[in-house]
Protein backbone atom coordinates (compact mmCIF):
# COMPACT_ATOMS: atom_id res chain seq x y z
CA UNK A 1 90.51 22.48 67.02
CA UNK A 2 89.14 23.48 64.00
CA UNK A 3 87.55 20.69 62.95
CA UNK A 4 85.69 19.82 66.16
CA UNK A 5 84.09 23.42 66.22
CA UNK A 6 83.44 22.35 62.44
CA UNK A 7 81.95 19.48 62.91
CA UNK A 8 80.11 19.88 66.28
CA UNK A 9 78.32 23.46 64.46
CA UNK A 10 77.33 20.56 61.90
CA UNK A 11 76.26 18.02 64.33
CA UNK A 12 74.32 20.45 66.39
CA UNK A 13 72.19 21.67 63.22
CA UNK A 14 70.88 17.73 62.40
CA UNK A 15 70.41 17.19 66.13
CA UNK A 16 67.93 20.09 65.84
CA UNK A 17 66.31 19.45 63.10
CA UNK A 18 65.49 16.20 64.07
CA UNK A 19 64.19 16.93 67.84
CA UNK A 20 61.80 19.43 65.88
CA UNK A 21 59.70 16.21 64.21
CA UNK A 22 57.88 16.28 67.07
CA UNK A 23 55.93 19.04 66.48
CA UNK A 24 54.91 18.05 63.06
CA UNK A 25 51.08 17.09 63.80
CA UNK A 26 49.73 17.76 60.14
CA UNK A 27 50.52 18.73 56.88
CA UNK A 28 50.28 22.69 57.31
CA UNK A 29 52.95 21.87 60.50
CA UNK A 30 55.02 20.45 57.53
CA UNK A 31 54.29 22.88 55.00
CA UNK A 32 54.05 26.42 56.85
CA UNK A 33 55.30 25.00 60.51
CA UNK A 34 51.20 25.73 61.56
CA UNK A 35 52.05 29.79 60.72
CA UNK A 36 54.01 30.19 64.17
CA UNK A 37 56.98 32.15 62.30
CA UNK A 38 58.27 35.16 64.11
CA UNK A 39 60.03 38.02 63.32
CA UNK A 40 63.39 36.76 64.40
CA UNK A 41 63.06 33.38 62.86
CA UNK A 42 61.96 34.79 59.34
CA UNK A 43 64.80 37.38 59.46
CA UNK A 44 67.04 34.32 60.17
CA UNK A 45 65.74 32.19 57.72
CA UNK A 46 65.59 34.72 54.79
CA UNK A 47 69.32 36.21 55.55
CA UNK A 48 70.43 32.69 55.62
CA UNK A 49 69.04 31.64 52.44
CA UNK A 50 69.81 34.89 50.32
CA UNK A 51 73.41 34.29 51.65
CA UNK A 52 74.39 31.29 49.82
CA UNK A 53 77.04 29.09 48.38
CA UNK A 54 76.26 31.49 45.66
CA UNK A 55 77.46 34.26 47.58
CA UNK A 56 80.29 33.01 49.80
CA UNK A 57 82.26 30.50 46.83
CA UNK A 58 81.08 31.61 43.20
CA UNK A 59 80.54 35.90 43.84
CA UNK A 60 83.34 35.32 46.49
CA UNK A 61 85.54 33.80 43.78
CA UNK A 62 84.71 36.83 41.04
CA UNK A 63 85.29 39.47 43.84
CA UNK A 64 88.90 37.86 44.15
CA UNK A 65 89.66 37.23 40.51
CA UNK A 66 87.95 40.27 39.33
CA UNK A 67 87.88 42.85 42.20
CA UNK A 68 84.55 43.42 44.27
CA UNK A 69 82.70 45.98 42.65
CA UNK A 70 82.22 43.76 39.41
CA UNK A 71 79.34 42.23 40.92
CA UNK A 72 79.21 43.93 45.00
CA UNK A 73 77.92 47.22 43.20
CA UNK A 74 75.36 46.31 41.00
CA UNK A 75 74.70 42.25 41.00
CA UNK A 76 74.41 42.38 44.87
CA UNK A 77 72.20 45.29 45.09
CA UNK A 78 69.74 43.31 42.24
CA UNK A 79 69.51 40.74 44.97
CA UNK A 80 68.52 43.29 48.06
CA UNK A 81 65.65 44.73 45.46
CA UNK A 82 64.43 41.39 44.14
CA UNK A 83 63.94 40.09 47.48
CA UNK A 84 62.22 43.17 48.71
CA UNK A 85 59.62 42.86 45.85
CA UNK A 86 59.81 38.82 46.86
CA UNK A 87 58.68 39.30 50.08
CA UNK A 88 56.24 42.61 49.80
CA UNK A 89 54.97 42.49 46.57
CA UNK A 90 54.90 38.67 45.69
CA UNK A 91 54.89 36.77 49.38
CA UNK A 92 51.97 38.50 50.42
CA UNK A 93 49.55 38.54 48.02
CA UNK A 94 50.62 34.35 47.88
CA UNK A 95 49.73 34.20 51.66
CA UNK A 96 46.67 36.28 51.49
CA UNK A 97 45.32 33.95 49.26
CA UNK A 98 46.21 31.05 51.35
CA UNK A 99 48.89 29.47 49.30
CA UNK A 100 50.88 26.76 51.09
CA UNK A 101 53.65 26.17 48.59
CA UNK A 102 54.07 28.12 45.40
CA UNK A 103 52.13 25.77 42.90
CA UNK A 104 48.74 27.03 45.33
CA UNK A 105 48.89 30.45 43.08
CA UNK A 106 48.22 28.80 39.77
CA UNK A 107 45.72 26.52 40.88
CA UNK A 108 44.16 29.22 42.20
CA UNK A 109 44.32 31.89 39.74
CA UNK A 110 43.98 29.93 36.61
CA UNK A 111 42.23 26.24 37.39
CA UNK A 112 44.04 24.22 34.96
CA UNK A 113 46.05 21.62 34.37
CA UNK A 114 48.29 22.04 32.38
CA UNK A 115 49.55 25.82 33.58
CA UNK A 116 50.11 24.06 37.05
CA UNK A 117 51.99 21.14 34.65
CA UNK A 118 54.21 23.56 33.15
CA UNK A 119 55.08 26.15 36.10
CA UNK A 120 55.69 23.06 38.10
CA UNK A 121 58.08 21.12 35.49
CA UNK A 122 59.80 24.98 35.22
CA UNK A 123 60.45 25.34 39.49
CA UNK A 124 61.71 21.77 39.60
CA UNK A 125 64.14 22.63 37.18
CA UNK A 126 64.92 26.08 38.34
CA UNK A 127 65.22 24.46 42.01
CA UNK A 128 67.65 21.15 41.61
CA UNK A 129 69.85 23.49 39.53
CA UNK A 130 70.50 26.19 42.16
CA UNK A 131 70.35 23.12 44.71
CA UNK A 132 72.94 21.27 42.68
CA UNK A 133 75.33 24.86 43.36
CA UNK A 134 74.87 23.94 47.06
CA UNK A 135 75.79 20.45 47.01
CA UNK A 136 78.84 21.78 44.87
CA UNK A 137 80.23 23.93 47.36
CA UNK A 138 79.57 21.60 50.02
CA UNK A 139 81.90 19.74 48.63
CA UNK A 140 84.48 21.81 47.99
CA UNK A 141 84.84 23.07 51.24
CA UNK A 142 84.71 19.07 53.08
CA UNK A 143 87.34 17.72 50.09
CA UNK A 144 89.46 20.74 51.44
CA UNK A 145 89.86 20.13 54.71
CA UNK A 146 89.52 16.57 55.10
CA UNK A 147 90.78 15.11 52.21
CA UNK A 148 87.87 12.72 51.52
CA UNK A 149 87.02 12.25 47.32
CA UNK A 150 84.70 14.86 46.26
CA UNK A 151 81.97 11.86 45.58
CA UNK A 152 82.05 10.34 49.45
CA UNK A 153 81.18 14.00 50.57
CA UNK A 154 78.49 15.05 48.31
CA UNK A 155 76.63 11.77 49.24
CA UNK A 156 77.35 12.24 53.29
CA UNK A 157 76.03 15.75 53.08
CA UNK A 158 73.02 14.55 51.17
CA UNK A 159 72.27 12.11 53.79
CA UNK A 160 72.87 15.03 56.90
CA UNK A 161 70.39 17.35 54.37
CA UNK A 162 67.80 15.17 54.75
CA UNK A 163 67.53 15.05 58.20
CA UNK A 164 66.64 18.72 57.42
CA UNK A 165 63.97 18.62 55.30
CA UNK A 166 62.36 15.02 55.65
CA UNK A 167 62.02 14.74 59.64
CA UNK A 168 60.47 18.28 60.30
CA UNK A 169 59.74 19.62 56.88
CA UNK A 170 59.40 24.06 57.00
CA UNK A 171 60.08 23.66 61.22
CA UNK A 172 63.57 22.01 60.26
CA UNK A 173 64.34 24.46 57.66
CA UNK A 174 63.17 27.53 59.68
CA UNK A 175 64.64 27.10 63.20
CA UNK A 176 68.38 25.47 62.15
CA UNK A 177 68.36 28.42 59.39
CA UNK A 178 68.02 31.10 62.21
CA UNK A 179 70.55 29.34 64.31
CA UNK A 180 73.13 29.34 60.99
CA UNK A 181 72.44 32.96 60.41
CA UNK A 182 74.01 33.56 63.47
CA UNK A 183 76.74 31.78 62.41
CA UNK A 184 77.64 33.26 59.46
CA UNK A 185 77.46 36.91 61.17
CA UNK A 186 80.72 35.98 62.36
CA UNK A 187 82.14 35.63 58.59
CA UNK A 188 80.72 39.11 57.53
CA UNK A 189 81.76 40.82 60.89
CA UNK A 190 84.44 39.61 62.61
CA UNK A 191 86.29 37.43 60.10
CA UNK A 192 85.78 39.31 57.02
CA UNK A 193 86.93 42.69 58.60
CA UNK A 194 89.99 41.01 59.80
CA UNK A 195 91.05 39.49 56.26
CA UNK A 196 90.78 43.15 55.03
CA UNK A 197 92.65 44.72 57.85
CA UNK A 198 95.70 42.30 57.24
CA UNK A 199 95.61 43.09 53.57
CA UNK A 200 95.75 46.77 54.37
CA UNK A 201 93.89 49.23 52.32
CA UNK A 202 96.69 50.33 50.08
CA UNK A 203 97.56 46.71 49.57
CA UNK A 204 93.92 46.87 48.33
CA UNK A 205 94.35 49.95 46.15
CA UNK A 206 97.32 49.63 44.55
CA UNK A 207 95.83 46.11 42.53
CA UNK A 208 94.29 48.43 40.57
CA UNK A 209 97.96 48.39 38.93
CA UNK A 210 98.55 44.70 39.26
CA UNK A 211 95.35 44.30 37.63
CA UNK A 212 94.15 47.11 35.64
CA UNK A 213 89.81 47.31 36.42
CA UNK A 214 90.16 45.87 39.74
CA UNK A 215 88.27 48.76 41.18
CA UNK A 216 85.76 49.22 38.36
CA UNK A 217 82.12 47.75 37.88
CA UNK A 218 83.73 46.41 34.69
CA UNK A 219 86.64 44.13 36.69
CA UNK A 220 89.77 42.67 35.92
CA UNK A 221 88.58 41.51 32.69
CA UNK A 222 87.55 45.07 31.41
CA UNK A 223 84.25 43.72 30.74
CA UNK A 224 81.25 46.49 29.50
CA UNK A 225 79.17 48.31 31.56
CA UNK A 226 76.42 46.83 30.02
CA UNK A 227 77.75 43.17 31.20
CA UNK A 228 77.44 44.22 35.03
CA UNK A 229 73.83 46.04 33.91
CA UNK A 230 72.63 42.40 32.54
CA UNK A 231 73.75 40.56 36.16
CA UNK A 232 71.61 43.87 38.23
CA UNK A 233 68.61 43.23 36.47
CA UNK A 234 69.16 39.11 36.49
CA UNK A 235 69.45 38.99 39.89
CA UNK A 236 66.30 41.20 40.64
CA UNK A 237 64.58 39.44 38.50
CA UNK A 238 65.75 35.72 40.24
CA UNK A 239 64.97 36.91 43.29
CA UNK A 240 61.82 38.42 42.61
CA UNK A 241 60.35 34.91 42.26
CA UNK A 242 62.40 32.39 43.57
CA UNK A 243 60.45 29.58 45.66
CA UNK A 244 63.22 30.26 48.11
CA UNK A 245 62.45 33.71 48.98
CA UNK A 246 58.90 33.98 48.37
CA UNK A 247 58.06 30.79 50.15
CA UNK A 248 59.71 32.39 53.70
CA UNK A 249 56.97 34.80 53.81
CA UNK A 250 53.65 31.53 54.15
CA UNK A 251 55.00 30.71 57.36
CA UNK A 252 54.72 34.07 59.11
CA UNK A 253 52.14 34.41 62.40
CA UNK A 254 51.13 37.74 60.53
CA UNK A 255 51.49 40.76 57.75
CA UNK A 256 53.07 42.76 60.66
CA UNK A 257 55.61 39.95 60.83
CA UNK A 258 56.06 39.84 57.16
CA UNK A 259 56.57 44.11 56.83
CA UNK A 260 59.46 43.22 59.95
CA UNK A 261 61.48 40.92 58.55
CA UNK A 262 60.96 43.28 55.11
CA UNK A 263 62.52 46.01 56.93
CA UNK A 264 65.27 44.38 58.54
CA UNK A 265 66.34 41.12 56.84
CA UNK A 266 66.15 42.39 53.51
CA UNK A 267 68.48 45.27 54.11
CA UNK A 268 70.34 43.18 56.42
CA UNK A 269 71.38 40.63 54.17
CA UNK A 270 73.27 42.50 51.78
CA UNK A 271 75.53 44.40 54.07
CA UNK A 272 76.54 41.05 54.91
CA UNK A 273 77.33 40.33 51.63
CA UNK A 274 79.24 43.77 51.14
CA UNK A 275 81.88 43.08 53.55
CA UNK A 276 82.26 39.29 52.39
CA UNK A 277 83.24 40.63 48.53
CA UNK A 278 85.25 43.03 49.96
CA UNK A 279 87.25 39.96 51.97
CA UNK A 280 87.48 38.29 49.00
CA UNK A 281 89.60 41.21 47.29
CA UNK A 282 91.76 41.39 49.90
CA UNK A 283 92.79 37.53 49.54
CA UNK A 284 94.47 38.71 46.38
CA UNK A 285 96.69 40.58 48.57
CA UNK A 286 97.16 38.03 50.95
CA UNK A 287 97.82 35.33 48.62
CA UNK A 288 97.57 35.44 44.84
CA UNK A 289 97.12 32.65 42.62
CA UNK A 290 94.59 30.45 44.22
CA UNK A 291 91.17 29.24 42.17
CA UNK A 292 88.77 31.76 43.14
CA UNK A 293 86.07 29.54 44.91
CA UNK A 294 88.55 28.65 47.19
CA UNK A 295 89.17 32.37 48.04
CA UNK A 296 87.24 32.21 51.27
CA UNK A 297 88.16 28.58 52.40
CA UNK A 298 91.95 29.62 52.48
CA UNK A 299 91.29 32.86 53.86
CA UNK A 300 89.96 31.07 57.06
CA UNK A 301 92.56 28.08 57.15
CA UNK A 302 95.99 29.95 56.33
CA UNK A 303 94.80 33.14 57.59
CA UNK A 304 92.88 32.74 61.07
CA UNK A 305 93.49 31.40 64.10
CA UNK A 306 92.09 27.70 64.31
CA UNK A 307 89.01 28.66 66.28
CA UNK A 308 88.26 31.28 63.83
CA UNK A 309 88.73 28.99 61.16
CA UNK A 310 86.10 26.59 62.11
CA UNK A 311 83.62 29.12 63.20
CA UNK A 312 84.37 30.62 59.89
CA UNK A 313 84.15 27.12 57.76
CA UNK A 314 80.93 26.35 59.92
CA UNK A 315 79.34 29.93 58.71
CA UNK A 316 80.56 29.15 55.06
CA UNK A 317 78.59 25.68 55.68
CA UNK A 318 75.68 27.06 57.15
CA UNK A 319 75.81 29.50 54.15
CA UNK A 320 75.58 26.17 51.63
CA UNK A 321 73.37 23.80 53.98
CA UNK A 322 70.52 27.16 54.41
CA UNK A 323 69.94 27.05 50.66
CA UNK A 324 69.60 24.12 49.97
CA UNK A 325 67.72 22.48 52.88
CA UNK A 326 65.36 24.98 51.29
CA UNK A 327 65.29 24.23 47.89
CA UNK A 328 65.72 20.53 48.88
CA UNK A 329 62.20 20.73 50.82
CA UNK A 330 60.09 23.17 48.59
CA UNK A 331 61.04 20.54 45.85
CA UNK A 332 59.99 17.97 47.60
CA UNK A 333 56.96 19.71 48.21
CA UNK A 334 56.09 20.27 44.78
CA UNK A 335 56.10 16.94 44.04
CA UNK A 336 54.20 15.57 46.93
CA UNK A 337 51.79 18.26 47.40
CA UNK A 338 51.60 19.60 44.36
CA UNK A 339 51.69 17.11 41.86
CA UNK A 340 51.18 13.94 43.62
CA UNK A 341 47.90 15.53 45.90
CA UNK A 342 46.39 17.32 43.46
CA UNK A 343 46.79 14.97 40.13
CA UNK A 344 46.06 11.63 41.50
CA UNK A 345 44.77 11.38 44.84
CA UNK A 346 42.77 14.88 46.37
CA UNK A 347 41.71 12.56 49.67
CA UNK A 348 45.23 12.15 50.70
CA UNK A 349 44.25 11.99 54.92
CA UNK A 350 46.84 14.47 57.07
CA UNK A 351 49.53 11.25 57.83
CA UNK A 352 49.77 9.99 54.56
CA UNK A 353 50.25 13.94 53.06
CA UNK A 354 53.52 14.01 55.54
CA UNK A 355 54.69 10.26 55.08
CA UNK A 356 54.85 11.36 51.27
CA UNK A 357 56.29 14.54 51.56
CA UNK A 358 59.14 12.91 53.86
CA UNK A 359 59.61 10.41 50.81
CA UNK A 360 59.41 13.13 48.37
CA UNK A 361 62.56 14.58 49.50
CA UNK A 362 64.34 11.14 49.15
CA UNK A 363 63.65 10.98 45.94
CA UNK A 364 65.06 14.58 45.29
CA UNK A 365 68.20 14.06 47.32
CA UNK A 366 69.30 10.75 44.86
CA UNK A 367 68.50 12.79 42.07
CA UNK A 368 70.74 16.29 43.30
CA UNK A 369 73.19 13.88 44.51
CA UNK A 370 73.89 12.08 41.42
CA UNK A 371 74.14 15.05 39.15
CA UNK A 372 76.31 17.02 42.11
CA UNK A 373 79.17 13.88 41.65
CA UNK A 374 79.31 14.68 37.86
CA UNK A 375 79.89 18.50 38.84
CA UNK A 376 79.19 20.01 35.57
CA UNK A 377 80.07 23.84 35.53
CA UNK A 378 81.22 26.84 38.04
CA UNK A 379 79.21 27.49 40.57
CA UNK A 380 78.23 31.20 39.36
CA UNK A 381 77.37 30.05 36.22
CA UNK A 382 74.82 27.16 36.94
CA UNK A 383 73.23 30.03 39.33
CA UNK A 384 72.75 32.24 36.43
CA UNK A 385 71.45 29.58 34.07
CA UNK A 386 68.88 28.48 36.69
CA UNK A 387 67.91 31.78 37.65
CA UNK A 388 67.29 32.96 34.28
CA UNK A 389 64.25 30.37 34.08
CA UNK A 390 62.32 32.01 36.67
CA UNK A 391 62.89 34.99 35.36
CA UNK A 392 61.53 34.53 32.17
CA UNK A 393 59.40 31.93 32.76
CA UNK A 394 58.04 32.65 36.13
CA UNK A 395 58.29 36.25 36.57
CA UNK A 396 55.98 37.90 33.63
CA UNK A 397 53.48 35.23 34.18
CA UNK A 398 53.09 35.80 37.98
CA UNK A 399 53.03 39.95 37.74
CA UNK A 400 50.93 39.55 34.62
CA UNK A 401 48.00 37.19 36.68
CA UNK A 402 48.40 39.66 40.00
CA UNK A 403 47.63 42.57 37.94
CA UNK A 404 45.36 41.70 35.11
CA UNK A 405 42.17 39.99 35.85
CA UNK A 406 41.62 38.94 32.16
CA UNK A 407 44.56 37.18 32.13
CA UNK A 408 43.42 33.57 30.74
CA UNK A 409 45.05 29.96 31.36
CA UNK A 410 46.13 30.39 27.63
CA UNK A 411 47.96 33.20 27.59
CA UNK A 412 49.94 31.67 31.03
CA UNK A 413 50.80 28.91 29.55
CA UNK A 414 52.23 30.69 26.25
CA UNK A 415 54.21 32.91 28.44
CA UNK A 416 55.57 30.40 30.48
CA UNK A 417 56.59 27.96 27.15
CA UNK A 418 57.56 31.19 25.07
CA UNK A 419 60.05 32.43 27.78
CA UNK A 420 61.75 29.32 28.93
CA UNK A 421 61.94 27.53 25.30
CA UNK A 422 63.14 30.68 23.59
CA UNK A 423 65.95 31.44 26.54
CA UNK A 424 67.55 28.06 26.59
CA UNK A 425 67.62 27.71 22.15
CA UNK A 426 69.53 30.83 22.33
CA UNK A 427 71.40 30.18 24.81
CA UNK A 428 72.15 26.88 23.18
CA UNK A 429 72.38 28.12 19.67
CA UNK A 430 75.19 30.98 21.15
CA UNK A 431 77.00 28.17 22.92
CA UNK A 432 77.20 26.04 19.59
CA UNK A 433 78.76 29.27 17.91
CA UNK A 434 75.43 29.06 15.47
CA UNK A 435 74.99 32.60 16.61
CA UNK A 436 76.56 35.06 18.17
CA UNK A 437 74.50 37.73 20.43
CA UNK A 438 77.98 39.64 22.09
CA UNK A 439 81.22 39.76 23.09
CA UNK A 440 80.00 38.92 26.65
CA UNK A 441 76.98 36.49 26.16
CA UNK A 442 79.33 33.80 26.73
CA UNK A 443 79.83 34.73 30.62
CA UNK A 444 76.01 33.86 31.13
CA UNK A 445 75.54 30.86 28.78
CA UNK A 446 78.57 29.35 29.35
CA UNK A 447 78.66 25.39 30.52
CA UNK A 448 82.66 24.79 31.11
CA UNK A 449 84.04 24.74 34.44
């Protein structure tokens, strides 16, 4: 039972996405699905996405090990403001100047080159890595409850994510995220409030003794304020500027849609995300022991009915395929639209633009898929790692060219070199014990599994 509702959830997203190529007429149909976004379809789409693999394996997996409030109380709540200033700040001013993908705003504001070079080498790189934590979790949760090898599954769900993203481009992405948001409502209110009912609420308390900082922003591992400080402001500003957040806003009919889905998906999203950490905990009541991204997973097979359980899987799924049929596509856009279009050929006619955006995100599936296989660190830290470049990178150069008119192509580019180079030879340099920045640098540089 629970793997046909698994399964046919699944099924039913691809079959979607692919009846929605026929409306794809043009390349703005591909890019912004013609601007026909509506309030419930944003909302849907944005929830879905800020509710990732991220969220329901890797924060999931520190809420059990570590106790909930570790990241739930200040990490989560970075999130909810970064995508706020995402969409309000950010999102609009993109789609009042027209932008179609996120590489528009450079060529607009600064006319050269090479700043459109860099900031798009920096968002490819900042996108396969939080894609890569998709394709990770993906399979996870399929090697769990089928038993396939990890490799057969990361290549099967590449193949079912491009049915997303290379039939019906922003249309696929939008519609089957709205129907997974749905999805995964069950997980944050009706599954999640039953895992912490069965724990029991002095179950919950009393870990505190078990494991001394359970119930403190600090966690398990007694960690410094100042640690759970570092992930608040990382995750605002992420969030602030990821392609994936800002990019939900081009596709709205209007700014009255885009203040909506302001107003109720961003606060939405993280009360979601509340009640999923809290779930987590309470697995350590339930049953101790387990690896921590698996928290979740077990929680629905060993601790649900079976009908439950594959509603709940499907929502964790949903959770993984959102993301990164997003990332997956605004990749492919960049380097179809943005680097293809606009560096070699500027008379690309509307069929050809869509026939090479289709084969775009190809190329970027064998290129996530291979490095997914190798698997090369936790799922929470390759998030933080790729994060980190848009928020150094990205982030100062954007708010700097909204706000300063005098701004030149120069000083865009240094910012965008100066920030990115300098965070990963530190982050290197800490990592080869060359030098040492803190007792708790390690938890964001780290690389091991």
């Amino acid at each position: 039972m629970t793997l046909w509702i698994f399964f046919g959830v699944l099924a039913a997203y691809v079959i979607v996405a692919a009846s929605l190529a026929r409306f794809i007429k043009n390349k703005d149909d591909f890019y912004v699905m013609g601007e026909q976004g509506s309030t419930l379809l944003l909302v849907g789409t944005l929830s879905a996405t800020y509710l990732s693999a991220v969220t329901l394996m890797g924060i999931a997996g520190i809420s059990y090990s570590e106790g909930p409030l570790v990241i739930g109380s200040l990490g989560s709540f970075g999130a909810w403001i970064g995508t706020l200033i995402a969409v309000i700040y950010i999102g609009r001013k993109f789609r009042a100047l027209e932008c179609r993908t996120m590489m528009d705003f450079f060529d607009h504001r600064f006319n050269n080159k090479w700043v459109s070079v860099v900031a798009l080498i920096l968002m490819v790189i900042g996108l396969l890595g939080y894609g890569i934590i998709q394709l990770i979790g993906a399979g996870i949760v399929l090697a769990e409850i089928t038993n396939i090898p990890f490799p057969i599954i990361i290549v099967t769900f590449t193949l079912a994510l491009m049915a997303f993203c290379s039939l019906s481009g922003m249309y696929g992405v939008v519609y089957t995220d709205t129907m997974m948001f749905f999805t995964m409502l069950a997980i944050s209110f009706i599954i999640a409030p039953m895992l912490i009912g069965d724990a029991g609420f002095e179950a919950m308390k009393e870990l505190s003794v078990t494991l001394p900082g359970f119930w403190t922003v600090g966690g398990a591992s007694d960690r410094s304020l100042g640690w759970s400080v570092s992930q608040f402001l990382v995750w605002i500003l992420f969030f602030a500027c990821t392609p994936a957040l800002v990019s939900r806003v081009f596709p709205a009919k209007n700014d009255f849609v885009i203040l909506k889905v302001a107003v109720i998906g961003v606060f939405f999203a993280p009360a979601m995300q509340l009640l999923v950490f809290l779930a987590a905990g309470a697995m350590q009541v339930l049953q101790p022991g387990i690896e921590p991204e698996r928290a979740m997973i077990v929680g629905f097979m060993e601790h649900t009915n079976s009908t439950l359980a594959g509603i709940g899987l499907a929502g964790l799924m949903a959770s993984i395929m959102s993301t990164a049929s997003t990332l997956f596509v605004l990749t492919g856009f960049a380097l179809a639209r943005d680097l293809y279009e606009k560096l070699f050929d500027h008379e690309v006619s509307e069929r050809k633009g869509v026939k090479l955006g289709r084969i775009s995100q190809v190329v970027v599936a064998i290129i996530v898929c291979t490095v997914a296989i190798l698997r090369p660190a936790g799922i929470y830290w390759i998030s933080i790692y790729a994060g980190a470049i848009f928020a150094v990178a990205w982030l100062p150069t954007i708010v700097a060219a909204m706000q300063w008119r005098r701004m030149s192509a120069s000083a865009a580019l240094a910012c965008m070199l100066v920030g990115s180079i300098s965070f990963l030879v530190v982050g290197e340099l800490e990592r080869l014990d060359i030098i040492a920045l803190s007792g708790y640098s390690k938890f964001i540089v780290r690389s091991d599994p």
